[in-house]
PDB file of N, CA and C in Angstrom:
ATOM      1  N   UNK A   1     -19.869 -15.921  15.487  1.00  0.00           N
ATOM      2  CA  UNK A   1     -19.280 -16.604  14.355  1.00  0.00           C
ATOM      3  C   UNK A   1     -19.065 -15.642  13.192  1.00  0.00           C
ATOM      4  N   UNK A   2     -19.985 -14.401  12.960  1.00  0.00           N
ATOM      5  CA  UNK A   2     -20.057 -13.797  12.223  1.00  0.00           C
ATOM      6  C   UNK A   2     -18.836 -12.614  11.978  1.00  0.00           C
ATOM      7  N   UNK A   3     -19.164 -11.971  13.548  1.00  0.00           N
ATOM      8  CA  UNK A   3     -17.475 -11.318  13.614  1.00  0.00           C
ATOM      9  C   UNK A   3     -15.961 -11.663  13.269  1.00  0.00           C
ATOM     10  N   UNK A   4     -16.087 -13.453  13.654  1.00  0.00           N
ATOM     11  CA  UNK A   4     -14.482 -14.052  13.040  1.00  0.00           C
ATOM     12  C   UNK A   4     -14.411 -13.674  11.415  1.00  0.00           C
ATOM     13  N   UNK A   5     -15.537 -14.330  11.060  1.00  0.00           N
ATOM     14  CA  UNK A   5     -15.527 -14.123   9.200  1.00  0.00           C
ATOM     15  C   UNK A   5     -14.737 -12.766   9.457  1.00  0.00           C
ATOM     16  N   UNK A   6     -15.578 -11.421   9.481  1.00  0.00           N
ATOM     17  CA  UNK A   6     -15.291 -10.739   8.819  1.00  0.00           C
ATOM     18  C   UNK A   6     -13.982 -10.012   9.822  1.00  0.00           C
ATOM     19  N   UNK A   7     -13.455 -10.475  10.542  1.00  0.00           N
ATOM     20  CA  UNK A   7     -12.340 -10.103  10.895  1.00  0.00           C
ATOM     21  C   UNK A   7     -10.959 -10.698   9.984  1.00  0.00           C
ATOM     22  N   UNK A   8     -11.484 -11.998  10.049  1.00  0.00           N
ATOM     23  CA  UNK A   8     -10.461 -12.553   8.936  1.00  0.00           C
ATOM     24  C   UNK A   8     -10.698 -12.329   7.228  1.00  0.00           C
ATOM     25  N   UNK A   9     -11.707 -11.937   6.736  1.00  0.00           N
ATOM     26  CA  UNK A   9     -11.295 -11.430   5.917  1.00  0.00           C
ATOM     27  C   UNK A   9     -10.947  -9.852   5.741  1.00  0.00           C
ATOM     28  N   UNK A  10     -11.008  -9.323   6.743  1.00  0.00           N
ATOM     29  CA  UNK A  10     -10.353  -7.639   6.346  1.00  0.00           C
ATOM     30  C   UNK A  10      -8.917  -8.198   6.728  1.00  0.00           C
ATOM     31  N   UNK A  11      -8.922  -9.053   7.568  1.00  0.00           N
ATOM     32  CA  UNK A  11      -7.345  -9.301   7.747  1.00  0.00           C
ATOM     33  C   UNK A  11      -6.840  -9.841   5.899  1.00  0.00           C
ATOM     34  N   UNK A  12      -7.098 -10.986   5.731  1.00  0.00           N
ATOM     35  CA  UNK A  12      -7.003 -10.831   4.395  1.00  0.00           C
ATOM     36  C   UNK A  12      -6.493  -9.957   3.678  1.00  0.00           C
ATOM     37  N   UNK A  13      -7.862  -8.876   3.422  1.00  0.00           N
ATOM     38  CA  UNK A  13      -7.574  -8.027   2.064  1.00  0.00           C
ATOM     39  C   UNK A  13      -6.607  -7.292   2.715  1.00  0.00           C
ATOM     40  N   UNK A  14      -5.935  -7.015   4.122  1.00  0.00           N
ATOM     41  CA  UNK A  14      -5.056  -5.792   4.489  1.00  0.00           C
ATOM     42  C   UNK A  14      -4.117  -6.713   4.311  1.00  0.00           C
ATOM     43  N   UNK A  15      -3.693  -7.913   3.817  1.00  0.00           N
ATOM     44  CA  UNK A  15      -2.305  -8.701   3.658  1.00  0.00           C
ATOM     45  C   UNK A  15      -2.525  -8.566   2.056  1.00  0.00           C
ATOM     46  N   UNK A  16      -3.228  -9.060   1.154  1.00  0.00           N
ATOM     47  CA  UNK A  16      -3.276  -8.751   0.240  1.00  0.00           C
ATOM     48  C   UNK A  16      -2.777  -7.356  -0.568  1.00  0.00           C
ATOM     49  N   UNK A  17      -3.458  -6.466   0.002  1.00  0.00           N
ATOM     50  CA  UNK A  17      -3.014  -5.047  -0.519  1.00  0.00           C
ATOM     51  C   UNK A  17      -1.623  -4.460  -0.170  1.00  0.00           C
ATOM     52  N   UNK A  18      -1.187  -5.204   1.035  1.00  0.00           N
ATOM     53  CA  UNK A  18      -0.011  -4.798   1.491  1.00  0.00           C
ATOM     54  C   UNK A  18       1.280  -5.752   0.381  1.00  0.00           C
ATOM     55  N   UNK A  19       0.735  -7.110   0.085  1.00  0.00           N
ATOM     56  CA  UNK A  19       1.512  -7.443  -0.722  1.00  0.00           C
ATOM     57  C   UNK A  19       1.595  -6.680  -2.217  1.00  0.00           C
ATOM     58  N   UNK A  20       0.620  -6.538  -2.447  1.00  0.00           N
ATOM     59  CA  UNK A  20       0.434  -6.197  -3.854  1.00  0.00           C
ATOM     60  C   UNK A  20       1.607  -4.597  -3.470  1.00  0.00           C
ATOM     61  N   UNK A  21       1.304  -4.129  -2.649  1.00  0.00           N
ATOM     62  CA  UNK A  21       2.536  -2.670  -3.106  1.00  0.00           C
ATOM     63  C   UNK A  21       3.948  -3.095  -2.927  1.00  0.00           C
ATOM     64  N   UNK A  22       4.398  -4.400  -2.243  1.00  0.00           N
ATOM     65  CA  UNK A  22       5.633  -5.395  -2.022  1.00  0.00           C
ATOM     66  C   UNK A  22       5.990  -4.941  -3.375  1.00  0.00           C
ATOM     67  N   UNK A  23       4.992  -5.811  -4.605  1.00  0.00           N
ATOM     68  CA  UNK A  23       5.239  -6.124  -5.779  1.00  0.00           C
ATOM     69  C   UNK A  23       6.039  -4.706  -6.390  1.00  0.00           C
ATOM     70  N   UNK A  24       5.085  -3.335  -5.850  1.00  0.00           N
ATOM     71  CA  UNK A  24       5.719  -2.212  -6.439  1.00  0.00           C
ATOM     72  C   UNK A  24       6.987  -1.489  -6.170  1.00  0.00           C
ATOM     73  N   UNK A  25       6.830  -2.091  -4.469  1.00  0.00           N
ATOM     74  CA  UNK A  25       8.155  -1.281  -4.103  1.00  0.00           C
ATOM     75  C   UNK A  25       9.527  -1.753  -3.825  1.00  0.00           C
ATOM     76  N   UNK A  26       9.657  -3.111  -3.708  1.00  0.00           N
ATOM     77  CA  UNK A  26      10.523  -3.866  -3.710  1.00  0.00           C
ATOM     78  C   UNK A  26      11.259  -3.422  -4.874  1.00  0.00           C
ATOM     79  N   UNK A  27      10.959  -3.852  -6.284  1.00  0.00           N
ATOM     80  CA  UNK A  27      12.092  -3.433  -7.169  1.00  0.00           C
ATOM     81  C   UNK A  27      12.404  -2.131  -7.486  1.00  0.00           C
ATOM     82  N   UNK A  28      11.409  -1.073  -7.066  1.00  0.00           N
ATOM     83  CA  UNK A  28      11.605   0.465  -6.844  1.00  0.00           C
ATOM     84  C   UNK A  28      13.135   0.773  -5.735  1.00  0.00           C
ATOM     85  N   UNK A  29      12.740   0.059  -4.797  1.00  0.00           N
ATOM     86  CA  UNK A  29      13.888   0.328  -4.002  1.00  0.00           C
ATOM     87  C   UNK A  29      14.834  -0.414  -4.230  1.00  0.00           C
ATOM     88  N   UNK A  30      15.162  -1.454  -4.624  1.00  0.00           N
ATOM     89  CA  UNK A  30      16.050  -2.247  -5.516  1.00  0.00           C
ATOM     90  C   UNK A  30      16.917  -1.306  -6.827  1.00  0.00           C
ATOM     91  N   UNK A  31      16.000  -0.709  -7.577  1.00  0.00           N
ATOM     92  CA  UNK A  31      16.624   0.454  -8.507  1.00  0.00           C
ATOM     93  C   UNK A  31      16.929   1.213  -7.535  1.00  0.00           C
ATOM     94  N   UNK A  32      17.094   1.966  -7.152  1.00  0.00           N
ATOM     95  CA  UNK A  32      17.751   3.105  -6.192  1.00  0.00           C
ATOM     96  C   UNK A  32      18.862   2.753  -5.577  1.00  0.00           C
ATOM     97  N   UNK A  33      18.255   1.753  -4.788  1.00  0.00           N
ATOM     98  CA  UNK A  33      20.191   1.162  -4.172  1.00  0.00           C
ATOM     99  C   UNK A  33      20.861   0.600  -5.109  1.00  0.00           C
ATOM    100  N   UNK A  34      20.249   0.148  -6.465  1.00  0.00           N
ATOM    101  CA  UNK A  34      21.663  -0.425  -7.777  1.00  0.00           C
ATOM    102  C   UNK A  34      22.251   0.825  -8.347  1.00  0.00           C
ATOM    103  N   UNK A  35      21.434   1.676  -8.688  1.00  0.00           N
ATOM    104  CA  UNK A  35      21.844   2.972  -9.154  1.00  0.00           C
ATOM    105  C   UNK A  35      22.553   3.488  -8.289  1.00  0.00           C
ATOM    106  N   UNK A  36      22.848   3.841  -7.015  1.00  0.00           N
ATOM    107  CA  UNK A  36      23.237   4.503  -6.280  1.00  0.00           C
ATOM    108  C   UNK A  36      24.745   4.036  -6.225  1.00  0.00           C
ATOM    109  N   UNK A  37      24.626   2.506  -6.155  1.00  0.00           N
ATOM    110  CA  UNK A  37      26.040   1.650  -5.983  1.00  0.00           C
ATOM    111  C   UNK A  37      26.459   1.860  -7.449  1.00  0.00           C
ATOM    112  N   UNK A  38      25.710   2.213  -8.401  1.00  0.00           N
ATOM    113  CA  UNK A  38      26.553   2.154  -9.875  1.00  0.00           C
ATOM    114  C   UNK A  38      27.232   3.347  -9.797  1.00  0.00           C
ATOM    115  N   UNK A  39      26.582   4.676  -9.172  1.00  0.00           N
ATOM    116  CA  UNK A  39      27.076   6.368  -9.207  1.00  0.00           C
ATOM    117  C   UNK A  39      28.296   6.042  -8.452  1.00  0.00           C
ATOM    118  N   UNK A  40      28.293   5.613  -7.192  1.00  0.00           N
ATOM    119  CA  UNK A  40      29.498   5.421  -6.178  1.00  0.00           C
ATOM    120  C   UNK A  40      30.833   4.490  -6.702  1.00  0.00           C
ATOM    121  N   UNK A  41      30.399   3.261  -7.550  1.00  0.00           N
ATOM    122  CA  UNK A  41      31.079   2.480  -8.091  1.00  0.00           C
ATOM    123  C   UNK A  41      31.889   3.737  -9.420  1.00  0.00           C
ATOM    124  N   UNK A  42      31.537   4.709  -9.858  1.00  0.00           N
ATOM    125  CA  UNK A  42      32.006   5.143 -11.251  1.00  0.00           C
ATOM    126  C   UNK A  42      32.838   5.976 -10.410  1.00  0.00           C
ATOM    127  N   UNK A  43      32.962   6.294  -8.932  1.00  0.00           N
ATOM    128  CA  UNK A  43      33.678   7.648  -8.498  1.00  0.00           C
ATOM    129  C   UNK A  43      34.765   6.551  -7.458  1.00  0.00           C
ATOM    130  N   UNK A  44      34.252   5.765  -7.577  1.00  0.00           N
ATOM    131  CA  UNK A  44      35.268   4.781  -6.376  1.00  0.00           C
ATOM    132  C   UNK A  44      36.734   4.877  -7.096  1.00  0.00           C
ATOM    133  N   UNK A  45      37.711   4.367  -5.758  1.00  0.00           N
ATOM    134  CA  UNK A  45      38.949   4.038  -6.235  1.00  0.00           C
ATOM    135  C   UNK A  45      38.794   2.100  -7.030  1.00  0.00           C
ATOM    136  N   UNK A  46      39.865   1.821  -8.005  1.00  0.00           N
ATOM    137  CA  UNK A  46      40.118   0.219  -7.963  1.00  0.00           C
ATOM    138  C   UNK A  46      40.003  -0.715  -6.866  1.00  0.00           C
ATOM    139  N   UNK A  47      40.169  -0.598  -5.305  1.00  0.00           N
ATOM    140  CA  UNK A  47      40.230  -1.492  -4.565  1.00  0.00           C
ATOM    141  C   UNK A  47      38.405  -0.960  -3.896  1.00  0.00           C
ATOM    142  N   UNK A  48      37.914  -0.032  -4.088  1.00  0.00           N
ATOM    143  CA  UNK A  48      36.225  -0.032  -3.601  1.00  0.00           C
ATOM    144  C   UNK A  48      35.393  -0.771  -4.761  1.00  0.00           C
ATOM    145  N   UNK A  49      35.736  -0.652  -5.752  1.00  0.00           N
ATOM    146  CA  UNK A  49      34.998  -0.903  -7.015  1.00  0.00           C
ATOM    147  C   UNK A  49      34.212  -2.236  -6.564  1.00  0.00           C
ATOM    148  N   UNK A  50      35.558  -2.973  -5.898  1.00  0.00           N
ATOM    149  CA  UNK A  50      34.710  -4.755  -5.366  1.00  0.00           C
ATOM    150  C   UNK A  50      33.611  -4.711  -4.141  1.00  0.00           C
ATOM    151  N   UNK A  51      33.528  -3.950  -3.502  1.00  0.00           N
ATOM    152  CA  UNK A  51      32.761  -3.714  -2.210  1.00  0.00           C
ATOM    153  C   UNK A  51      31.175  -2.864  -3.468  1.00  0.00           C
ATOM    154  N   UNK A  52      31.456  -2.012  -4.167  1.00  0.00           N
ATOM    155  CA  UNK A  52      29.678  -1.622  -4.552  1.00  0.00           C
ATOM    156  C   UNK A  52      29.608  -3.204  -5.451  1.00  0.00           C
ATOM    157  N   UNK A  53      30.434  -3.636  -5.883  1.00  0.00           N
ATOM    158  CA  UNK A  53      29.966  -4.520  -7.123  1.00  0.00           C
ATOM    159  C   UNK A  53      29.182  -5.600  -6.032  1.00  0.00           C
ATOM    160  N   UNK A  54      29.708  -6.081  -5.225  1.00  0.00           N
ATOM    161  CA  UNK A  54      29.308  -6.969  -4.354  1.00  0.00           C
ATOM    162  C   UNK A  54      27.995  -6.680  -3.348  1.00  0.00           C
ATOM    163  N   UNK A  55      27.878  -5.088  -2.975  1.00  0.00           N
ATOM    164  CA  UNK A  55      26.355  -4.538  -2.939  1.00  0.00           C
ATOM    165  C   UNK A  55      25.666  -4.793  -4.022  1.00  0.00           C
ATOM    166  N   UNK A  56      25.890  -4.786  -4.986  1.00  0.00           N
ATOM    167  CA  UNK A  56      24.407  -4.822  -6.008  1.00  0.00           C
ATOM    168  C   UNK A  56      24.679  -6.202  -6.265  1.00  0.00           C
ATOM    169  N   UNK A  57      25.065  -6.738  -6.204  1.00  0.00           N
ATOM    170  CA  UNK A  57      24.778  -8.617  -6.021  1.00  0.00           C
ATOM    171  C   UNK A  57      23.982  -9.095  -4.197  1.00  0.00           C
ATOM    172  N   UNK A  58      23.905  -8.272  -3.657  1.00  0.00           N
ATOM    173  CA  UNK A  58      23.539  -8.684  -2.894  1.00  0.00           C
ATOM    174  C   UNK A  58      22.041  -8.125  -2.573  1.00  0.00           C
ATOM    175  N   UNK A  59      21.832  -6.601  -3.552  1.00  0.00           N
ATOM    176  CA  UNK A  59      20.694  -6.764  -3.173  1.00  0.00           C
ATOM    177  C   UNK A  59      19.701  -7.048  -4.220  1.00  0.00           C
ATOM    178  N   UNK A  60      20.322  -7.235  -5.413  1.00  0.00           N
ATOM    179  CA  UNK A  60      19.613  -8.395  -5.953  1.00  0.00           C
ATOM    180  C   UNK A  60      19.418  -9.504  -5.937  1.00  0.00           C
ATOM    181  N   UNK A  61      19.976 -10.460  -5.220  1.00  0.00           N
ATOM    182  CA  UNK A  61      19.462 -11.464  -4.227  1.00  0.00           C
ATOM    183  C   UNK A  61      18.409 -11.331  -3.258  1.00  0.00           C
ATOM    184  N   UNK A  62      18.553  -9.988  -2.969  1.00  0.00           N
ATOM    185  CA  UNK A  62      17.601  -9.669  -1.826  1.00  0.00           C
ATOM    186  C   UNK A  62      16.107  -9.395  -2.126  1.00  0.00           C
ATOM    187  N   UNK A  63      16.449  -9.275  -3.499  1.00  0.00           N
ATOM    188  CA  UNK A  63      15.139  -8.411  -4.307  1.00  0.00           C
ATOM    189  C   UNK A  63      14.107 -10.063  -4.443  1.00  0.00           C
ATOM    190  N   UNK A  64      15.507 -10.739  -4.899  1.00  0.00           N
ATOM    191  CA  UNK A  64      14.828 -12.023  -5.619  1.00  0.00           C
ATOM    192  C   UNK A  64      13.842 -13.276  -4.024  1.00  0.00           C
ATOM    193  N   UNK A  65      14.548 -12.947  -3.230  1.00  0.00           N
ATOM    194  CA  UNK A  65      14.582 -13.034  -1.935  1.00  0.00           C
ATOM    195  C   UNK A  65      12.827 -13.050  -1.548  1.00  0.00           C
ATOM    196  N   UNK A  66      13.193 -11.805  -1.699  1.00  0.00           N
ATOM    197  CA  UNK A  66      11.652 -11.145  -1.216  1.00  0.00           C
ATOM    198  C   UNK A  66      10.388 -11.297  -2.013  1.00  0.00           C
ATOM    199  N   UNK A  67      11.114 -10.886  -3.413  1.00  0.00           N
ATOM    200  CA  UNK A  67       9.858 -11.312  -4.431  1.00  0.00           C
ATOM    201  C   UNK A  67       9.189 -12.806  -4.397  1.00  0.00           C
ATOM    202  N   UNK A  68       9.784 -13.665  -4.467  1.00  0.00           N
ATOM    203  CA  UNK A  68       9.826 -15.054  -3.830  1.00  0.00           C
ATOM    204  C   UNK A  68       9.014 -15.207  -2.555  1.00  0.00           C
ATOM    205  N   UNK A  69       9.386 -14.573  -1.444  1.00  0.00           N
ATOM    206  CA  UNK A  69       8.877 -14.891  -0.344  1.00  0.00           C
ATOM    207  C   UNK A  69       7.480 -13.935  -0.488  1.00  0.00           C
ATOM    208  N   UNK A  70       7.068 -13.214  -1.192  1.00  0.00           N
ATOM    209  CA  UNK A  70       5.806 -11.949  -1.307  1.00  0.00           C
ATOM    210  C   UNK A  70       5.103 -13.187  -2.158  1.00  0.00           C
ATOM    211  N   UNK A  71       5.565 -13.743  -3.374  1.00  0.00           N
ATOM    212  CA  UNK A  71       4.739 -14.802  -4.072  1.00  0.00           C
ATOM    213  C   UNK A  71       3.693 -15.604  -3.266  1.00  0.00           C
ATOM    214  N   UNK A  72       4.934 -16.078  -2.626  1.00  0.00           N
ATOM    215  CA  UNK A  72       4.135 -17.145  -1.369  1.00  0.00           C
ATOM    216  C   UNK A  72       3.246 -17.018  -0.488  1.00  0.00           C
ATOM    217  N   UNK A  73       3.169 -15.666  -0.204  1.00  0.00           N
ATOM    218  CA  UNK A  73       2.124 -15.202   0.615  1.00  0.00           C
ATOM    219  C   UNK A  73       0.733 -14.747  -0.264  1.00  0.00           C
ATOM    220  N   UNK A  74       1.192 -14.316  -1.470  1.00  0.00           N
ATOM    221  CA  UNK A  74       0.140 -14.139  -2.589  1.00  0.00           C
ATOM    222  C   UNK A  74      -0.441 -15.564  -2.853  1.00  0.00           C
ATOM    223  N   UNK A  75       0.092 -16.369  -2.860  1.00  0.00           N
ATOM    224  CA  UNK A  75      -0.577 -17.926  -3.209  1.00  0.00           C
ATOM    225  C   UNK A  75      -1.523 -18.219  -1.679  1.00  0.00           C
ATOM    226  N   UNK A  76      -0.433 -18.085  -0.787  1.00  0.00           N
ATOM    227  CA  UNK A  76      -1.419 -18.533   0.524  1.00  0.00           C
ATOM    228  C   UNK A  76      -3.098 -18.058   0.389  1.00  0.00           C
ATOM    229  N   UNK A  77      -2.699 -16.583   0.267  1.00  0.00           N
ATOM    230  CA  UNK A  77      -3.923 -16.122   0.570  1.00  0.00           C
ATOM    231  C   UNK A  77      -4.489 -15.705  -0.581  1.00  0.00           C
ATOM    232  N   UNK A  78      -4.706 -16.337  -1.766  1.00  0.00           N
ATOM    233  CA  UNK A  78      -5.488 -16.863  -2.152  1.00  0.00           C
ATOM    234  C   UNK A  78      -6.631 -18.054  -2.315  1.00  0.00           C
ATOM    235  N   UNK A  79      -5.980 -18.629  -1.218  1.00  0.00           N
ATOM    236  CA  UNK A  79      -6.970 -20.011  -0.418  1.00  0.00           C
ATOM    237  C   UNK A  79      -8.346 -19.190   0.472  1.00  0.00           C
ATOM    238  N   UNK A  80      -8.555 -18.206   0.776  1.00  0.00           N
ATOM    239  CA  UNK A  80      -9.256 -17.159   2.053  1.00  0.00           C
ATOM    240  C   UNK A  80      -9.985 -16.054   1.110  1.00  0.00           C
ATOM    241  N   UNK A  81     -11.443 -16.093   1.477  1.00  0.00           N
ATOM    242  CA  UNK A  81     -12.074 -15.046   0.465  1.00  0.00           C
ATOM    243  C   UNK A  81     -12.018 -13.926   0.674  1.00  0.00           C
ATOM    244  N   UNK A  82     -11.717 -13.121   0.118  1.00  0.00           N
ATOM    245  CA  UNK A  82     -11.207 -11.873   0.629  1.00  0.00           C
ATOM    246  C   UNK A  82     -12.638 -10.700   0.198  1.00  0.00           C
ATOM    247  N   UNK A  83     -13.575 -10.810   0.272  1.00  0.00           N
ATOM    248  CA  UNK A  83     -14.989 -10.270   0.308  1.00  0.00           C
ATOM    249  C   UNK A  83     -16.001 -10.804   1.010  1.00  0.00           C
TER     250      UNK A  83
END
């Protein structure tokens, strides 16, 4: 009985910690691909301009996406003692 505990809670804290760097790297990599589509967008022709504009709408959706879905898993497992 003793082994489940503490299997499920290292499982736990290794979902926990893994979310918590979600929190960091998600919008880290979110800046990089907006920036990147803004550099490409300033060198594009008029008819590309709509294809980066429409990348950085999409992966800020994606950002919002994820952050959202990382929340939820931060709430879950906060129900589970993680010590």
């Amino acid at each position: 009985m003793l082994t489940e505990f503490v299997w499920v809670t290292g499982l736990v804290k290794l979902l926990t910690d893994a979310s918590l760097a979600l929190y960091i790297v998600l919008p880290l990599l979110a800046l990089i691909v907006i920036g990147w589509n803004v550099v490409k967008r300033l060198q594009a022709d008029d008819h590309e301009k709509i294809k980066y504009k429409e990348n950085m709408k999409t992966t800020l959706v994606y950002l919002v996406i994820g952050m959202t879905v990382n929340g939820f898993i931060t709430m879950l497992l906060s129900y589970f003692p993680s010590s």
